[in-house]
PDB file of N, CA and C in Angstrom:
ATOM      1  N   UNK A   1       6.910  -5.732   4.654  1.00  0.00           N
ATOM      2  CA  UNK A   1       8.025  -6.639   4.706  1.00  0.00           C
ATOM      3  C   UNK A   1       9.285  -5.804   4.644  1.00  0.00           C
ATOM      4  N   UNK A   2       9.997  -6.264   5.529  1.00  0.00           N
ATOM      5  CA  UNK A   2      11.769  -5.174   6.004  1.00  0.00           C
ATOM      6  C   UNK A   2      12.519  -6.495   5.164  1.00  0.00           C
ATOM      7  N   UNK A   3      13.390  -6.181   4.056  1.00  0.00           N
ATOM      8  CA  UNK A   3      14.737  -7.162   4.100  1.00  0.00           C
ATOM      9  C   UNK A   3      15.550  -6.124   3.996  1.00  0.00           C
ATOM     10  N   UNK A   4      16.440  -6.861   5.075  1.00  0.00           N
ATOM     11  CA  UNK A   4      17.819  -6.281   4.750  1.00  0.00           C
ATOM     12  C   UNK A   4      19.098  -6.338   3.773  1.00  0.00           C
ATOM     13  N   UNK A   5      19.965  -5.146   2.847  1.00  0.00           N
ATOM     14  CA  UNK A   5      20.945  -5.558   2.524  1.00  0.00           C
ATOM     15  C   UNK A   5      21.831  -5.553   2.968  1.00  0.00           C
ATOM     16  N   UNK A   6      22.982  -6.647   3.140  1.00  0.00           N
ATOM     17  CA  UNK A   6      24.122  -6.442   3.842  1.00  0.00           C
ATOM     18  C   UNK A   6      25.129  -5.397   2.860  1.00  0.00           C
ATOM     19  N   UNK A   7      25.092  -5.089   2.511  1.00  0.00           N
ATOM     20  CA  UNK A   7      26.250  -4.221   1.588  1.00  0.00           C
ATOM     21  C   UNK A   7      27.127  -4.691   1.436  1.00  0.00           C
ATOM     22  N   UNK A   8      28.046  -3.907   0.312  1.00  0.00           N
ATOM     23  CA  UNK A   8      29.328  -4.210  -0.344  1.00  0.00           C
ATOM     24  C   UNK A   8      30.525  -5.187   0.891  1.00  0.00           C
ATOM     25  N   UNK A   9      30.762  -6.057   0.071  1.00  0.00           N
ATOM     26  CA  UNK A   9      31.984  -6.615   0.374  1.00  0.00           C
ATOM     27  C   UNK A   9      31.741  -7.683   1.934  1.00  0.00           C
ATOM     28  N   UNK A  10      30.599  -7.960   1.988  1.00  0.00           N
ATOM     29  CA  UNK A  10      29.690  -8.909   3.374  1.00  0.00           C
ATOM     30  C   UNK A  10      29.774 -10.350   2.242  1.00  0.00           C
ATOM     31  N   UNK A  11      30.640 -11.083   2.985  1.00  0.00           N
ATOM     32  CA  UNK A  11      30.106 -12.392   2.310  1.00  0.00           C
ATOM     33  C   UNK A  11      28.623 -12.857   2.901  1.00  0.00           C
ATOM     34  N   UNK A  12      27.827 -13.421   1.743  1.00  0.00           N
ATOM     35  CA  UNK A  12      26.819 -13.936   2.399  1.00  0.00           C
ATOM     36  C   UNK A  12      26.607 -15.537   1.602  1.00  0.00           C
ATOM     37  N   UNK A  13      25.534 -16.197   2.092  1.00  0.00           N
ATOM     38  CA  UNK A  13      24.754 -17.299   1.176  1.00  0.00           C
ATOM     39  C   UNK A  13      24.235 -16.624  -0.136  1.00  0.00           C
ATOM     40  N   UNK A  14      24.034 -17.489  -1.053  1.00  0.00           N
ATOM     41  CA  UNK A  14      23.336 -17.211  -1.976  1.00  0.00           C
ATOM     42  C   UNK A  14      22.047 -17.913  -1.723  1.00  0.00           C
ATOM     43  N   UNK A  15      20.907 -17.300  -1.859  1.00  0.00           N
ATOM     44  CA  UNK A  15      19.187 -18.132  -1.905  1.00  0.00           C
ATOM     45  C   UNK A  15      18.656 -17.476  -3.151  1.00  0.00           C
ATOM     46  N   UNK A  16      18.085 -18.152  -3.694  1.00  0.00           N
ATOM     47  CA  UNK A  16      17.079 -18.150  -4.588  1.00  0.00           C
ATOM     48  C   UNK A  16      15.562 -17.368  -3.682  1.00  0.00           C
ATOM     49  N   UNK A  17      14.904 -16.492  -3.763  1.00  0.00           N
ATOM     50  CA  UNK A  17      13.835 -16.246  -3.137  1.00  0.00           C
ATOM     51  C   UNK A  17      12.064 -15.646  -3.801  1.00  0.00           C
ATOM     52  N   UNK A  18      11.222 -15.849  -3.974  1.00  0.00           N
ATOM     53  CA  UNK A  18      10.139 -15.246  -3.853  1.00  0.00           C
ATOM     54  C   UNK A  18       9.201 -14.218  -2.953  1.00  0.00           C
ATOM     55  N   UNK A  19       9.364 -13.037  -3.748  1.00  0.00           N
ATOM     56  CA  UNK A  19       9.055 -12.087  -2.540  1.00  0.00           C
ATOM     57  C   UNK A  19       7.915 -12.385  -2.115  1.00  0.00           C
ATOM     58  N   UNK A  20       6.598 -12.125  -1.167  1.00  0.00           N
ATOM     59  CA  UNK A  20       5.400 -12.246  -1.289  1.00  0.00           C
ATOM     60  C   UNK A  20       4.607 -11.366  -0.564  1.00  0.00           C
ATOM     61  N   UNK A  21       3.596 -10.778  -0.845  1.00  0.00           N
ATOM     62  CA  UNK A  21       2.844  -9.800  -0.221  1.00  0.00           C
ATOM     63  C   UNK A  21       1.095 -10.445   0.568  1.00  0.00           C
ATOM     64  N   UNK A  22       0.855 -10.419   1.611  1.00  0.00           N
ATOM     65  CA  UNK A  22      -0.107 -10.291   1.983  1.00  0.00           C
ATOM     66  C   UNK A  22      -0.679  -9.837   2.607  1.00  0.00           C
ATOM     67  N   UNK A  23      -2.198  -9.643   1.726  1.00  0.00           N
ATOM     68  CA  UNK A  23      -3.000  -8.363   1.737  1.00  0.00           C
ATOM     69  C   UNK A  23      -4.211  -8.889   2.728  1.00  0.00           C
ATOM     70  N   UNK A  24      -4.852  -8.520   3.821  1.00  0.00           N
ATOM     71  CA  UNK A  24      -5.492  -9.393   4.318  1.00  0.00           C
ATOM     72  C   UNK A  24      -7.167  -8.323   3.579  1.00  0.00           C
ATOM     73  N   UNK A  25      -8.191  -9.303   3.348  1.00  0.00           N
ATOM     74  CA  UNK A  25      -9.379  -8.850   2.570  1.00  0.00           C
ATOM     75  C   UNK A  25     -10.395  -8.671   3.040  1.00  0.00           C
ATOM     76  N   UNK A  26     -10.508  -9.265   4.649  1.00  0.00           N
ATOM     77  CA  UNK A  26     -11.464  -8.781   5.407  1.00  0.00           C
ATOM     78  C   UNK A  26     -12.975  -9.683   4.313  1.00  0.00           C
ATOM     79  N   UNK A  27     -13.695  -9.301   4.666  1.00  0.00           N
ATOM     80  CA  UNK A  27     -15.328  -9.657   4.655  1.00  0.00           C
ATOM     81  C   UNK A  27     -15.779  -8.889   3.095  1.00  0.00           C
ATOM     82  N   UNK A  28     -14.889  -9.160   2.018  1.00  0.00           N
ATOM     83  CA  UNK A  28     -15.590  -8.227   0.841  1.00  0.00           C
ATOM     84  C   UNK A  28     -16.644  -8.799  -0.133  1.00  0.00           C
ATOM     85  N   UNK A  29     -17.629  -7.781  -0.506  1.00  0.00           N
ATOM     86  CA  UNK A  29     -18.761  -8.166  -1.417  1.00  0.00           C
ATOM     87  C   UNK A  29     -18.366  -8.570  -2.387  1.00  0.00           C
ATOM     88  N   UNK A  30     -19.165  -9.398  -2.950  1.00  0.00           N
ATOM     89  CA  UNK A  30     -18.444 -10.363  -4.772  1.00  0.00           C
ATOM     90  C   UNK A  30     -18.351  -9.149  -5.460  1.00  0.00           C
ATOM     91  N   UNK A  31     -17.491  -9.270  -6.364  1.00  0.00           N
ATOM     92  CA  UNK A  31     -16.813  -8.295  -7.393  1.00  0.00           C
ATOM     93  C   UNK A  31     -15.332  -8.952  -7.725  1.00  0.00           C
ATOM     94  N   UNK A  32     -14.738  -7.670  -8.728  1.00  0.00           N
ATOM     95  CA  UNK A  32     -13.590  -7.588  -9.579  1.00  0.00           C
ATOM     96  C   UNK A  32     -13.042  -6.438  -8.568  1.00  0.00           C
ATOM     97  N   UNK A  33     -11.907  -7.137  -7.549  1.00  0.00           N
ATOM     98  CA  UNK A  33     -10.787  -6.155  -6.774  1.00  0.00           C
ATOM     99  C   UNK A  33      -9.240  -5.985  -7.262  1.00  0.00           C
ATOM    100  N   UNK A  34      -9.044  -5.095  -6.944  1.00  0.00           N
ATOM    101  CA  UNK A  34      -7.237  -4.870  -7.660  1.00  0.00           C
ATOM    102  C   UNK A  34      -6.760  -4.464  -6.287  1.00  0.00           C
ATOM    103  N   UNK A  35      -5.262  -5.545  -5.835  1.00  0.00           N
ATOM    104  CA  UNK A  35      -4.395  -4.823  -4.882  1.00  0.00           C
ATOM    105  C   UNK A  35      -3.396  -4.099  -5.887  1.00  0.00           C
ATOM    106  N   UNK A  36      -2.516  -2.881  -5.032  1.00  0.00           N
ATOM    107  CA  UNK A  36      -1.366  -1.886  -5.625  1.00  0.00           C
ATOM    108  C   UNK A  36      -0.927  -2.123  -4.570  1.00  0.00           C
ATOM    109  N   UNK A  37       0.473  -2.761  -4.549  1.00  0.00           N
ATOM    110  CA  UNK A  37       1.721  -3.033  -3.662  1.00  0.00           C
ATOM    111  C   UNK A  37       2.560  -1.897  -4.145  1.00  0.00           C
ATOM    112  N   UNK A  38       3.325  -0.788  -3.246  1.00  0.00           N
ATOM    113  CA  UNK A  38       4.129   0.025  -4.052  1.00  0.00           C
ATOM    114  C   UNK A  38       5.614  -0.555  -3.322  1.00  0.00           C
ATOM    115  N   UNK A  39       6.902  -0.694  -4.072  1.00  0.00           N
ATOM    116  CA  UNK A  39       7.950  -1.493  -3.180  1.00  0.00           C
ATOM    117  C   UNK A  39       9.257  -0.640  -3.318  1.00  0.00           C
ATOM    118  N   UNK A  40       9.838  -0.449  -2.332  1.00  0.00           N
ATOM    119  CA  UNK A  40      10.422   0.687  -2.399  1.00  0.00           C
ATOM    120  C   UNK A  40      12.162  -0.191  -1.658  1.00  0.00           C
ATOM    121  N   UNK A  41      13.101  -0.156  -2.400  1.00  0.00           N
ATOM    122  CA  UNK A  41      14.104  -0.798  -1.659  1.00  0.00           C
ATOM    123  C   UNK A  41      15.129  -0.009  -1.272  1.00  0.00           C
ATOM    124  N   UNK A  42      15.603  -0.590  -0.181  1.00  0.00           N
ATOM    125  CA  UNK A  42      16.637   0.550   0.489  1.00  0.00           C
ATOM    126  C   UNK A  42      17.800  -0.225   0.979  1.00  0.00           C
ATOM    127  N   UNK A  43      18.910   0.492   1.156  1.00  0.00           N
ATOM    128  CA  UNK A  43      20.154  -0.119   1.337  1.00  0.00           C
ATOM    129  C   UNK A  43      20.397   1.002   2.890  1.00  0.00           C
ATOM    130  N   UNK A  44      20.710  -0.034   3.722  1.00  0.00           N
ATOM    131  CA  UNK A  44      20.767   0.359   5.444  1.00  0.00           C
ATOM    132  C   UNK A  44      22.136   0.464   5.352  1.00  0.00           C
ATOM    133  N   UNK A  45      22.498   1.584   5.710  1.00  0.00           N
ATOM    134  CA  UNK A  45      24.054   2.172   6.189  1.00  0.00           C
ATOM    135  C   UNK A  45      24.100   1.845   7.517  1.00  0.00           C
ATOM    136  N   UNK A  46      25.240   1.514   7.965  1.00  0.00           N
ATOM    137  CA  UNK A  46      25.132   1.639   9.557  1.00  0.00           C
ATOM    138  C   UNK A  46      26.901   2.434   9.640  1.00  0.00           C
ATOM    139  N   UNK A  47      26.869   3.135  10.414  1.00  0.00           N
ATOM    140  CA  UNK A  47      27.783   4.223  11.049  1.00  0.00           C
ATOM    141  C   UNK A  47      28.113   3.724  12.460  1.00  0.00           C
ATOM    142  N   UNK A  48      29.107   4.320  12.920  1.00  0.00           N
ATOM    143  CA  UNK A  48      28.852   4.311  14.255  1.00  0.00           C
ATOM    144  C   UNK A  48      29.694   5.587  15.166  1.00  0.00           C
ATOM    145  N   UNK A  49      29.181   6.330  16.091  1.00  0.00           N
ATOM    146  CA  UNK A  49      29.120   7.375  16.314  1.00  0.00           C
ATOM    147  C   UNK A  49      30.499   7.035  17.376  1.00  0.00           C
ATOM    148  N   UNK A  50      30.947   8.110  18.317  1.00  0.00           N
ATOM    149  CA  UNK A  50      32.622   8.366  19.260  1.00  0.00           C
ATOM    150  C   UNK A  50      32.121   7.543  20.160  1.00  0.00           C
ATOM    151  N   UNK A  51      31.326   7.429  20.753  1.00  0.00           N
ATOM    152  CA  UNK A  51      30.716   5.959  21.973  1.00  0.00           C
ATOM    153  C   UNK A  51      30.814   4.158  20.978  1.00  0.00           C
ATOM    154  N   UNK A  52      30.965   4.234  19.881  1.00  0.00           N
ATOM    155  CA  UNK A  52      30.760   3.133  19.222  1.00  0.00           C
ATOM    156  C   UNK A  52      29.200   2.365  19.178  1.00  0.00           C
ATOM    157  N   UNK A  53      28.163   3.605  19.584  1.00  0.00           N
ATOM    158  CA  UNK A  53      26.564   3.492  19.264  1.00  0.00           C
ATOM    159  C   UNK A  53      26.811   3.497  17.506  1.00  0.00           C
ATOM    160  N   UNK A  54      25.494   2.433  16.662  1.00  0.00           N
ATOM    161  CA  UNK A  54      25.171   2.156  15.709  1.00  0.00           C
ATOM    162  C   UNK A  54      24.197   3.314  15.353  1.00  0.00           C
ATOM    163  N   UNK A  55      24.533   3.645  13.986  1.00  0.00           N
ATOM    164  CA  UNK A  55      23.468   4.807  13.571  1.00  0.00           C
ATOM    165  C   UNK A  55      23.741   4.083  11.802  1.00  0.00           C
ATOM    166  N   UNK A  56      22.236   4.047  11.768  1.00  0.00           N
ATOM    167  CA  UNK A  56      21.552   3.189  10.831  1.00  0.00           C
ATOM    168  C   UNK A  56      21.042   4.551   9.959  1.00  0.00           C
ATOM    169  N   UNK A  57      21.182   4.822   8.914  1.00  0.00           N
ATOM    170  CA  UNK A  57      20.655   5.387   7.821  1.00  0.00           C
ATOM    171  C   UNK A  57      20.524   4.564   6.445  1.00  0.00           C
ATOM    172  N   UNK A  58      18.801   4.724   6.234  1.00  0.00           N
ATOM    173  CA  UNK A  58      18.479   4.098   4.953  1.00  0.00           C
ATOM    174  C   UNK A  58      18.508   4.778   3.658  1.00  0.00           C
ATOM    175  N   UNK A  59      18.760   4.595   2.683  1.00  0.00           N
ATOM    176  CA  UNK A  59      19.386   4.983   1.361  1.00  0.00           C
ATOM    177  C   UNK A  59      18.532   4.148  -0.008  1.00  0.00           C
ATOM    178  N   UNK A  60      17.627   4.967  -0.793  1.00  0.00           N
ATOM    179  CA  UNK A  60      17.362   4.470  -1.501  1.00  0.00           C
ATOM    180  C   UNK A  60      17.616   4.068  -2.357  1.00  0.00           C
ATOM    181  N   UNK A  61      17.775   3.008  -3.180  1.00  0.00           N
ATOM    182  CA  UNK A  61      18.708   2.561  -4.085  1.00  0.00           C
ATOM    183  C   UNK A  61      17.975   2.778  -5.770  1.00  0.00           C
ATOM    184  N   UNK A  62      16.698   2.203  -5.621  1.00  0.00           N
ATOM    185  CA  UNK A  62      16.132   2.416  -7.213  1.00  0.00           C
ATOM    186  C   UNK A  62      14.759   2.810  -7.106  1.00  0.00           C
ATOM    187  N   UNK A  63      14.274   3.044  -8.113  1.00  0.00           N
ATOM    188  CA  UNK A  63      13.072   4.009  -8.181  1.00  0.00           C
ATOM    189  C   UNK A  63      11.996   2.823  -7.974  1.00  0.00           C
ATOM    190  N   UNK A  64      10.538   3.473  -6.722  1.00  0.00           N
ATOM    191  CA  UNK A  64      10.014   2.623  -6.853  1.00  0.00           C
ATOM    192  C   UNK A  64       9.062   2.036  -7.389  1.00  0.00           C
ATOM    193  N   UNK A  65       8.866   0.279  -7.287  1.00  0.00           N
ATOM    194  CA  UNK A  65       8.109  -0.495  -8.044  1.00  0.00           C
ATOM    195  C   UNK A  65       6.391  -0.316  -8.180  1.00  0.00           C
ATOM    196  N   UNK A  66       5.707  -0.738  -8.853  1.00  0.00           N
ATOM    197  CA  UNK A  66       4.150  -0.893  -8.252  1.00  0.00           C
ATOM    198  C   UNK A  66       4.022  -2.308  -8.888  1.00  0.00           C
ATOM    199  N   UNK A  67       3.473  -3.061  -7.958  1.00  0.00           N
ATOM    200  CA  UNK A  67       3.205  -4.417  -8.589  1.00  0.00           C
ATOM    201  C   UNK A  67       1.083  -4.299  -8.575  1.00  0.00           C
ATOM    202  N   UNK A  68       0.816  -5.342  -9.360  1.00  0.00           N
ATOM    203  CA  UNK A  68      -0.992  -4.663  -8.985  1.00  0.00           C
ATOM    204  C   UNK A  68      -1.594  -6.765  -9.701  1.00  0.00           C
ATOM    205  N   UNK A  69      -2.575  -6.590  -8.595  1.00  0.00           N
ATOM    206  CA  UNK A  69      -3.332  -7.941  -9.025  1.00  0.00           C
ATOM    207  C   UNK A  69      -4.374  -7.782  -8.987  1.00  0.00           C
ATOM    208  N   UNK A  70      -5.128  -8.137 -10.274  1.00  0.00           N
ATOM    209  CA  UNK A  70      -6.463  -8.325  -9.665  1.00  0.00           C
ATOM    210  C   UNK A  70      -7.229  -9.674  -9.334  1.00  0.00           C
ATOM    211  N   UNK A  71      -8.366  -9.660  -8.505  1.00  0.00           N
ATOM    212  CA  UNK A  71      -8.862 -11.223  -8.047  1.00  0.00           C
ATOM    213  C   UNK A  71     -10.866 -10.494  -8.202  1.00  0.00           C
ATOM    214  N   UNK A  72     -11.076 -11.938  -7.851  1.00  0.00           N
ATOM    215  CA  UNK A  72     -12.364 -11.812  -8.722  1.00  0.00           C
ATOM    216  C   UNK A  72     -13.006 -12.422  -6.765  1.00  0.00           C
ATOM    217  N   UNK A  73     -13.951 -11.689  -6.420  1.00  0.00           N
ATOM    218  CA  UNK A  73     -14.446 -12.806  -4.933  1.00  0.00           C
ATOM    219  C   UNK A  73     -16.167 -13.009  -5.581  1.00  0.00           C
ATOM    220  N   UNK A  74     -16.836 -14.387  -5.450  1.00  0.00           N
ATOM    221  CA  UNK A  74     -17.770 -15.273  -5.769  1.00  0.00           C
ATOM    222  C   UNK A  74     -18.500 -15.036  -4.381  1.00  0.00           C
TER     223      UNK A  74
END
């Protein structure tokens, strides 16, 4: 999943949101599985070069997350 931030000083909407990850599981044998989502967020610079071409550099902003679930398949 790509979201974008608009950066400093962009009016935007405000939303309320839920991130969500899906993991697709394919055909697995019953057991106790754990997903590790690692989430890494970045803030997109955009520049623009003597032609007025866009040059996009991403910038990491905070150190990243690991989210982890486990599920049980019957």
């Amino acid at each position: 999943m790509n979201l974008t931030d608009t950066g400093e000083g962009v009016i935007v909407n405000e939303a309320l949101t839920n991130p969500t990850v899906l993991a697709p599981i394919g055909n697995l044998s019953p057991g106790r599985y754990m997903v590790e989502v690692h989430v890494s967020r970045f803030i997109l610079r955009v520049t623009y070069d003597a032609s007025s071409n866009p040059i996009t550099t991403a910038e990491l902003t905070v150190a990243e997350e690991i989210w982890t679930k486990t599920f049980d398949v019957t």
